[in-house]
Protein backbone atom coordinates (compact mmCIF):
# COMPACT_ATOMS: atom_id res chain seq x y z
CA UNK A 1 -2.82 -13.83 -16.32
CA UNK A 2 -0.57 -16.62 -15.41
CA UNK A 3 2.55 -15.85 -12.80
CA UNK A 4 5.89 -16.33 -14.08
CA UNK A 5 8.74 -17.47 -11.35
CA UNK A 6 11.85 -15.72 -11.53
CA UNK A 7 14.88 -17.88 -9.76
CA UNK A 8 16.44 -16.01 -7.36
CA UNK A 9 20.57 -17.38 -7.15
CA UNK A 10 21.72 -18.60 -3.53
CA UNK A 11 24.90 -16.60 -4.35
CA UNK A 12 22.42 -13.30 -2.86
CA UNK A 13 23.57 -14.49 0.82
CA UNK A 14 26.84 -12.93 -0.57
CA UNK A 15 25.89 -9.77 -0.92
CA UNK A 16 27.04 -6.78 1.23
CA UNK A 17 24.53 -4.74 3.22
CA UNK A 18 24.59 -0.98 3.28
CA UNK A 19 25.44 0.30 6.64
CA UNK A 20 22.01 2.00 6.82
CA UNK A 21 20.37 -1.02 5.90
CA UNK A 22 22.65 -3.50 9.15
CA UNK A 23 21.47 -0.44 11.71
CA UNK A 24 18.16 -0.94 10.31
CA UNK A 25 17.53 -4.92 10.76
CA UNK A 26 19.38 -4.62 13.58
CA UNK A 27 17.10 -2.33 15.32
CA UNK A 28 14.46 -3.99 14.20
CA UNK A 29 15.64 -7.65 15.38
CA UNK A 30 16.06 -5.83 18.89
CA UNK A 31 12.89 -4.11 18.97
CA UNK A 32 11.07 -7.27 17.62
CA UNK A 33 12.53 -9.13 20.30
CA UNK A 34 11.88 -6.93 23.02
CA UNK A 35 7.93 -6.43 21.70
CA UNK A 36 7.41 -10.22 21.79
CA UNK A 37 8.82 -10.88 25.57
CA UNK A 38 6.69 -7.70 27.05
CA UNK A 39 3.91 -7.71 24.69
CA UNK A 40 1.13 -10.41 26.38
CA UNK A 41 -1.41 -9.82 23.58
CA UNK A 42 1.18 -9.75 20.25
CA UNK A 43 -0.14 -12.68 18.19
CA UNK A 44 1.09 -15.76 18.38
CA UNK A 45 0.97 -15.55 14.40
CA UNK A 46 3.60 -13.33 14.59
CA UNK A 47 7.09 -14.77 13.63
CA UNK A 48 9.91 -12.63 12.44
CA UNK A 49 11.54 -12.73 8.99
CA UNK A 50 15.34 -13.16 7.64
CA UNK A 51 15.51 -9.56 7.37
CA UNK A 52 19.00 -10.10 5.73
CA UNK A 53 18.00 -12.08 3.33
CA UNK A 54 15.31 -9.94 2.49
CA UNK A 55 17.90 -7.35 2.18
CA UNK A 56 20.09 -8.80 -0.37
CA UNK A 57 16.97 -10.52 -2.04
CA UNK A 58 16.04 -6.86 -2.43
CA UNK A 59 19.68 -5.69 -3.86
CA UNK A 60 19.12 -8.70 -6.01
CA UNK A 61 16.23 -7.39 -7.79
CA UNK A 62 17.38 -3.98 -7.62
CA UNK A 63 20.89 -4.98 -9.62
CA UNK A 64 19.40 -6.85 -12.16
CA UNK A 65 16.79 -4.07 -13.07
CA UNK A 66 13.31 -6.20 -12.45
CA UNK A 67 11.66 -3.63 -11.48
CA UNK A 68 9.33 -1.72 -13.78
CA UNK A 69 7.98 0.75 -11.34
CA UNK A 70 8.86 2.70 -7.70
CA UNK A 71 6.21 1.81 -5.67
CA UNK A 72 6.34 -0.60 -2.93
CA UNK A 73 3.04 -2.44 -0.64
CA UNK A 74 3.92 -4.96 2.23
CA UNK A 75 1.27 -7.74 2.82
CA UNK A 76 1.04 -8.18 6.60
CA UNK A 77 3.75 -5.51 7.49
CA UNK A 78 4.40 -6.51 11.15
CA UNK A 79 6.97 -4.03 11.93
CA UNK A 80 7.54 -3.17 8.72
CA UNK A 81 11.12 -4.17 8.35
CA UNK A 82 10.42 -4.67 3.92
CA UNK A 83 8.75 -1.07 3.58
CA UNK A 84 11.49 0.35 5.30
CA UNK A 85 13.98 -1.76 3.73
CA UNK A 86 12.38 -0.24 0.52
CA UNK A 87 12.21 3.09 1.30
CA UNK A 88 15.89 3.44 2.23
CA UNK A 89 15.82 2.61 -1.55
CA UNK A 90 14.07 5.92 -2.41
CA UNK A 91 10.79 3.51 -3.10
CA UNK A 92 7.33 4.87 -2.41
CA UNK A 93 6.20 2.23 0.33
CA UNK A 94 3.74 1.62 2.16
CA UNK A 95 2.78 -1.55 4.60
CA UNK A 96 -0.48 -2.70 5.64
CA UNK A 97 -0.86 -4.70 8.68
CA UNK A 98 -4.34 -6.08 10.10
CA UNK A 99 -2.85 -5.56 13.93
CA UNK A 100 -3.00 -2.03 15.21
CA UNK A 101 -0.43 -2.21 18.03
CA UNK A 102 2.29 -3.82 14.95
CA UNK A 103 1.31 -0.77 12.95
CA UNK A 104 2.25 1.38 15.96
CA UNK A 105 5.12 -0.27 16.14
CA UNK A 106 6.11 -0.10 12.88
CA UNK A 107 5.22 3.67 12.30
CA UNK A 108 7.53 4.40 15.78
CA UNK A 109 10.71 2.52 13.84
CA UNK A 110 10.10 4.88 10.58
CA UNK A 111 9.93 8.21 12.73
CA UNK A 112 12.72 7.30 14.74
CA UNK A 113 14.78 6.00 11.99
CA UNK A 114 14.13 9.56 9.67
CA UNK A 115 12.66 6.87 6.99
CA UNK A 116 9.79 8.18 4.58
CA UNK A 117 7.47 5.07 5.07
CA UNK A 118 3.40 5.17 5.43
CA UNK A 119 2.05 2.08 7.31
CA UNK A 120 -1.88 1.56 7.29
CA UNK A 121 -4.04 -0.74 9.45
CA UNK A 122 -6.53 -2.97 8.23
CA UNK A 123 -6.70 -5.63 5.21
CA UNK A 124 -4.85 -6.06 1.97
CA UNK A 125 -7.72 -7.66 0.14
CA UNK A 126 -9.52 -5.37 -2.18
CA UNK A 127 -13.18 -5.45 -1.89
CA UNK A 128 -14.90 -5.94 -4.64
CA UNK A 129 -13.33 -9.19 -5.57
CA UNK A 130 -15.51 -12.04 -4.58
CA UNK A 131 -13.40 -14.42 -5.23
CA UNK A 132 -10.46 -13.91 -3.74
CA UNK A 133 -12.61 -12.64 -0.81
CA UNK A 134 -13.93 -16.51 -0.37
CA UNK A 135 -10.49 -18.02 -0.59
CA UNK A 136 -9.76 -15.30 2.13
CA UNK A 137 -12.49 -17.13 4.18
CA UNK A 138 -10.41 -20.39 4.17
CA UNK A 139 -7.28 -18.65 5.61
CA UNK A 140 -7.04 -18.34 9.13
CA UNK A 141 -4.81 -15.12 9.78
CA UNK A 142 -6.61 -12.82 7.06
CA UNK A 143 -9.32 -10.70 7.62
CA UNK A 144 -11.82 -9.66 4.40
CA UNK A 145 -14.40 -8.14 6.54
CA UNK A 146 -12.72 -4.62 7.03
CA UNK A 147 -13.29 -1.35 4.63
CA UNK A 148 -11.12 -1.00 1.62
CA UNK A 149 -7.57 0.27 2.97
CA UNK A 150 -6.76 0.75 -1.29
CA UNK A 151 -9.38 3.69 -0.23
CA UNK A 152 -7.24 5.40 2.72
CA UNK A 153 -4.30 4.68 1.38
CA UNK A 154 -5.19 6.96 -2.23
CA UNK A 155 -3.34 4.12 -4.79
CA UNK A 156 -4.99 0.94 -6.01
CA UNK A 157 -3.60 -2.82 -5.48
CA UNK A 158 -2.70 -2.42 -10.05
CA UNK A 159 -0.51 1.16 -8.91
CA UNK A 160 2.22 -0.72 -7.00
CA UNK A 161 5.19 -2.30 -8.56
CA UNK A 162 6.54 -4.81 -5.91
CA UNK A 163 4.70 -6.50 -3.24
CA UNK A 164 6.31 -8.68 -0.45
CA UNK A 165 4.96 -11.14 2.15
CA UNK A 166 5.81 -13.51 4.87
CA UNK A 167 2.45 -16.30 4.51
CA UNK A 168 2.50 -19.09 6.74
CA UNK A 169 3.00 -22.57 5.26
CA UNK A 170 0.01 -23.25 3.23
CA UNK A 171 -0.92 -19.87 2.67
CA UNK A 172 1.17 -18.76 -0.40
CA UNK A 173 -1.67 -19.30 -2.71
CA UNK A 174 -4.06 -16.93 -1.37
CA UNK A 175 -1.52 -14.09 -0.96
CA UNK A 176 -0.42 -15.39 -5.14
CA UNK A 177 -4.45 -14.97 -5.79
CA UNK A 178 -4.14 -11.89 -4.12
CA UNK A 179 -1.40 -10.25 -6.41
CA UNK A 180 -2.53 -12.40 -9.16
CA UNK A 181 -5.85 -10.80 -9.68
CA UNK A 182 -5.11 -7.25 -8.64
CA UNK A 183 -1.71 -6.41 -9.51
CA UNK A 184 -0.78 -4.81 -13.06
CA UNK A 185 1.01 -7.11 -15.45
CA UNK A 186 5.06 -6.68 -14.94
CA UNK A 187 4.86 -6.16 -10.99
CA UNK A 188 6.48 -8.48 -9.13
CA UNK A 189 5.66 -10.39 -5.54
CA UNK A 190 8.61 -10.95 -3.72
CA UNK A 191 7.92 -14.05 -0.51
CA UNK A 192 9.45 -15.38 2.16
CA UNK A 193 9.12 -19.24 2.78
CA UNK A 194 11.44 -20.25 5.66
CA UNK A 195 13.42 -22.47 5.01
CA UNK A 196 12.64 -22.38 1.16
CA UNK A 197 14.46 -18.81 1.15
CA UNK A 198 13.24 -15.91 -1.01
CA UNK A 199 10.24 -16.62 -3.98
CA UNK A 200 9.93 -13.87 -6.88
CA UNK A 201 7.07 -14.16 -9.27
CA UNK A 202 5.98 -12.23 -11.85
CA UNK A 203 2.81 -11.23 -13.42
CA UNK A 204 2.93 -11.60 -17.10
C-alpha cells in the first residue's frame, strides 16, 4: 500500500514544551554528551537527534488527532529519547536498538526518570520478509541476521501505531520499506532528516 506524506508546518518550533518533557531532553542531551566523550567503543554511527523538535513534532501530531492507535516502536532507539518522549504521553512504547550498551543506557534514563518505557536489543526487521531483509543487506548500520525481537517483545511490527527513526542520509527508504510492508494501514512513521526537519508518512 502506497505511503501518504503528511506536511508537518514549521510553525511546530513554536510550540511550548511541558516541563517534564525540557527535564527530560535535557537530561538526555547531558547524558548523551557525557556517554560519547567516556564511551571509547559507542559507535561512531551514533549522532544525536533535535530532541525538541521531536518534541513539538510529537505535540503536533498529538493536537491534530493523527493518531489512530496508543502504541509507540522506536527504530534504532539510541537512548531512547522518542519512547520516552512518548511515554510521558501515556503511549505504550517501546524502543529497539541493535547496540546493547545504548539499550543500557536507555533503560537507566527510564528507571531513573519514573517513565514506563520497555527498550529491547536486537533488530527491527521482521524475519520472515525476504525482501526487505535483502534491502537490509545494502544498508550499512542494520543488522537482519539476529532472532525476531517482534518475538520477545509479545506485539507484532502491524500492532503499533507510530513508529519513529533517525536513518542516516540515504537510508530513509529502507526504514519506509520497513514500515511500509509491516505496519497496519493508518499508522504513521514519524523521521528525522537533519537539516530537512521532521517527515510524517502515512500508510494508506
Amino acid at each position: 500500500m502506497p505511503l501518504q506524506p503528511i506536511e508537518i508546518p514549521d510553525t511546530i518550533k513554536g510550540i511550548e514544551h511541558t516541563p517534564e518533557a525540557a527535564d527530560l531532553i535535557d537530561v538526555a542531551n547531558e547524558r548523551i554528551e557525557k556517554f560519547m566523550l567516556a564511551e571509547e567503543s559507542v559507535s561512531d554511527n551514533f549522532v544525536p537527534c533535535d530532541f525538541h523538535l521531536l518534541d513539538q513534532a510529537l505535540t503536533w501530531i498529538a493536537q491534530n488527532h493523527l493518531l489512530t492507535g496508543n502504541r509507540f516502536c522506536e527504530f534504532g532507539a539510541g537512548f531512547g529519547v522518542a519512547t520516552l518522549l512518548t511515554s510521558l504521553r501515556g503511549m505504550e512504547s517501546v524502543g529497539i536498538e541493535i547496540e546493547s550498551n545504548l539499550v543500557d543506557q536507555a533503560s537507566t534514563l527510564a528507571d531513573e526518570l519514573d517513565l514506563s518505557a520497555n527498550f529491547y536489543c536486537g533488530s527491527f526487521v521482521p524475519r520472515g520478509t525476504s525482501a526487505t531483509t535483502d534491502l537490509g543487506r545494502e544498508v550499512e548500520n542494520v543488522d537482519t541476521s539476529e532472532g525476531d525481537i517482534y518475538e520477545e517483545i509479545g506485539l507484532g511490527l502491524e500492532e503499533f501505531d507510530l513508529f519513529f527513526a533517525f536513518p542516516w542520509p540515504g537510508e530513509q527508504h529502507f526504514f519506509e520499506a520497513v514500515f511500509e510492508r509491516g505496519a497496519a494501514v493508518n499508522a504513521l512513521l514519524l523521521s528525522y532528516r537533519g537539516r530537512d526537519g521532521m517527515h510524517l508518512l502515512r500508510k494508506d
